[in-house]
C-alpha atoms as a PDB file:
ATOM      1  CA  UNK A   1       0.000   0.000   0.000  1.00  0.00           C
ATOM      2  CA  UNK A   2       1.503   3.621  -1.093  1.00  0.00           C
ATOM      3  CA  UNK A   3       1.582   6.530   1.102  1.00  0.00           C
ATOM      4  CA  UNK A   4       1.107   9.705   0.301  1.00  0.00           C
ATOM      5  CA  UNK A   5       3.686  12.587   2.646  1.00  0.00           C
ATOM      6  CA  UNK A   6       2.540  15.787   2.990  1.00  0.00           C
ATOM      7  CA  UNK A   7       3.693  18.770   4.967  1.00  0.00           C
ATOM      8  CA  UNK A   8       0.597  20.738   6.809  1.00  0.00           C
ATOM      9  CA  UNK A   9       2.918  23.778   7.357  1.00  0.00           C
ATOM     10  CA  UNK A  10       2.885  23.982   3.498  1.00  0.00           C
ATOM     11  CA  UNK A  11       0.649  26.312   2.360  1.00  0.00           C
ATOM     12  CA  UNK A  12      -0.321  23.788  -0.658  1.00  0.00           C
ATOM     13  CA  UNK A  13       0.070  20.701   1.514  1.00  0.00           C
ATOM     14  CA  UNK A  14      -3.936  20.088   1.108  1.00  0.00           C
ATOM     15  CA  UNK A  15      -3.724  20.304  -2.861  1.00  0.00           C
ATOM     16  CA  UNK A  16      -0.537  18.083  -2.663  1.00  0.00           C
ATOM     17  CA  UNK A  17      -2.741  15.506  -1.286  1.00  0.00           C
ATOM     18  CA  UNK A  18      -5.292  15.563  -3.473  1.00  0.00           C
ATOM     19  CA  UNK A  19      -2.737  15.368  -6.504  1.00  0.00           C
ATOM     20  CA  UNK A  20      -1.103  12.583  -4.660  1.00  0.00           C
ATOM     21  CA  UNK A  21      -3.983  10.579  -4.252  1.00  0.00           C
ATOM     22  CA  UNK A  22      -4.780  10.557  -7.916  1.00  0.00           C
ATOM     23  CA  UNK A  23      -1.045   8.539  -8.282  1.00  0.00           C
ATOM     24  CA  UNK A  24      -1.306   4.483  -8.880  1.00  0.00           C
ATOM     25  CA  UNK A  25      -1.380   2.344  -5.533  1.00  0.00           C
ATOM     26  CA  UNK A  26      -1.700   5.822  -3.175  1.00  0.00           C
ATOM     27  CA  UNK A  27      -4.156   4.322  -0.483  1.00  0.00           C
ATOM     28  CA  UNK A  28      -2.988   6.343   2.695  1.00  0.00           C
ATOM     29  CA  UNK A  29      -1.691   9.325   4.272  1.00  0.00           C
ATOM     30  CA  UNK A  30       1.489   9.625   6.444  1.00  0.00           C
ATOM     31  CA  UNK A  31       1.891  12.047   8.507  1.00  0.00           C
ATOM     32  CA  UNK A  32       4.755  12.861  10.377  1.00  0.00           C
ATOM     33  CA  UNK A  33       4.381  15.381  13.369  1.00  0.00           C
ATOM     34  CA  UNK A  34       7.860  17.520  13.115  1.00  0.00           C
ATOM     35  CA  UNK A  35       7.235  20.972  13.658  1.00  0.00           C
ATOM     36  CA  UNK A  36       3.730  21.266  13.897  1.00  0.00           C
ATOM     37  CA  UNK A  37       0.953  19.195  16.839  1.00  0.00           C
ATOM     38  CA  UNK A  38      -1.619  17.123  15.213  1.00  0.00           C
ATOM     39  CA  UNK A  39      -3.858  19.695  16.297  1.00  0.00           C
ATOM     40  CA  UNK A  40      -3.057  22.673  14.411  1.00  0.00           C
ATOM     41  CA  UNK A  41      -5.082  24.499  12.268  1.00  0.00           C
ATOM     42  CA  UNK A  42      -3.368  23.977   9.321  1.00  0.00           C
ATOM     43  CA  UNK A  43      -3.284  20.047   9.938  1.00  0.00           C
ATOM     44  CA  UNK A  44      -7.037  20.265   9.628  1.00  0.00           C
ATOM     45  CA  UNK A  45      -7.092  21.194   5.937  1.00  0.00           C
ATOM     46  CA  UNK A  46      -5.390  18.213   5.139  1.00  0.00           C
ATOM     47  CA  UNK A  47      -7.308  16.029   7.502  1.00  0.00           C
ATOM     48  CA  UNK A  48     -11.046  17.698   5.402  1.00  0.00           C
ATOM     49  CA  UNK A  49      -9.072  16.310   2.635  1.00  0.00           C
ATOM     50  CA  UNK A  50      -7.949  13.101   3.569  1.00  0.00           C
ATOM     51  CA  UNK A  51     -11.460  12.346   4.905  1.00  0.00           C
ATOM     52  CA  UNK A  52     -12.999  13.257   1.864  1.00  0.00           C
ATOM     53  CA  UNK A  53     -11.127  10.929  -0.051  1.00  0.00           C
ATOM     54  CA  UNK A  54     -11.836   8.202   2.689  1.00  0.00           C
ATOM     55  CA  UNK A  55      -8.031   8.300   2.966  1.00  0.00           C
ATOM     56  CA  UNK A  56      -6.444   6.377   6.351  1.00  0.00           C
ATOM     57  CA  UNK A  57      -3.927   8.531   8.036  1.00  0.00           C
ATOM     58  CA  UNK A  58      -0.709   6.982  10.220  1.00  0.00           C
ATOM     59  CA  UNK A  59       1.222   9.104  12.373  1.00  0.00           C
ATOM     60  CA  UNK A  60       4.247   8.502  12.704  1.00  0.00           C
ATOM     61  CA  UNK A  61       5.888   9.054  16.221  1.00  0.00           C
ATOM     62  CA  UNK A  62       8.570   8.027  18.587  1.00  0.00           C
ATOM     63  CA  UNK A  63      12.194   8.669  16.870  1.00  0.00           C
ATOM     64  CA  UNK A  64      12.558  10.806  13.745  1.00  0.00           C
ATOM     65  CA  UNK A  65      15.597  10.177  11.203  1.00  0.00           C
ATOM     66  CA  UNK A  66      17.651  12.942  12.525  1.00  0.00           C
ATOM     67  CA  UNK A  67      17.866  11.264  15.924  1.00  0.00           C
ATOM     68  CA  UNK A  68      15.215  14.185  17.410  1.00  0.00           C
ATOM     69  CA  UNK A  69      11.819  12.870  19.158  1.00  0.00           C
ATOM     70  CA  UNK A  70       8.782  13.770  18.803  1.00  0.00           C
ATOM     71  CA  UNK A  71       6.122  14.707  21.175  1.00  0.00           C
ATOM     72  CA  UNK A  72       3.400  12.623  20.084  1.00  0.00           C
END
């Protein structure tokens, strides 16, 4: 199953999404919480989208490539 990666603290992260979607095998959304809560605003356009398209979302947590964790 293919996931798509957005960035919510991207103005154009919603519209990324939906372009993203439309790729072969895209099922899913990862997100991954660095530099922004889960419960931002601007997390919430791309959660209106991800809904819309009936689109699962994972979160990814714990410890992030660059060695840094995150808080959720």
């Amino acid at each position: 199953m293919g996931f798509a990666v957005v960035n919510p603290l991207h103005d154009d992260a919603a519209e990324d999404l939906e372009r993203a979607a439309e790729l072969p095998g895209i099922r899913a959304l990862k997100m991954v919480p660095t530099g922004w809560y889960p419960y931002d605003d601007c997390a919430h356009r791309v959660y209106e989208v991800a809904a819309r398209l009936d689109l699962p979302i994972l979160f990814h947590s714990g410890i992030f490539i660059d060695g840094r964790s995150g808080r959720f």
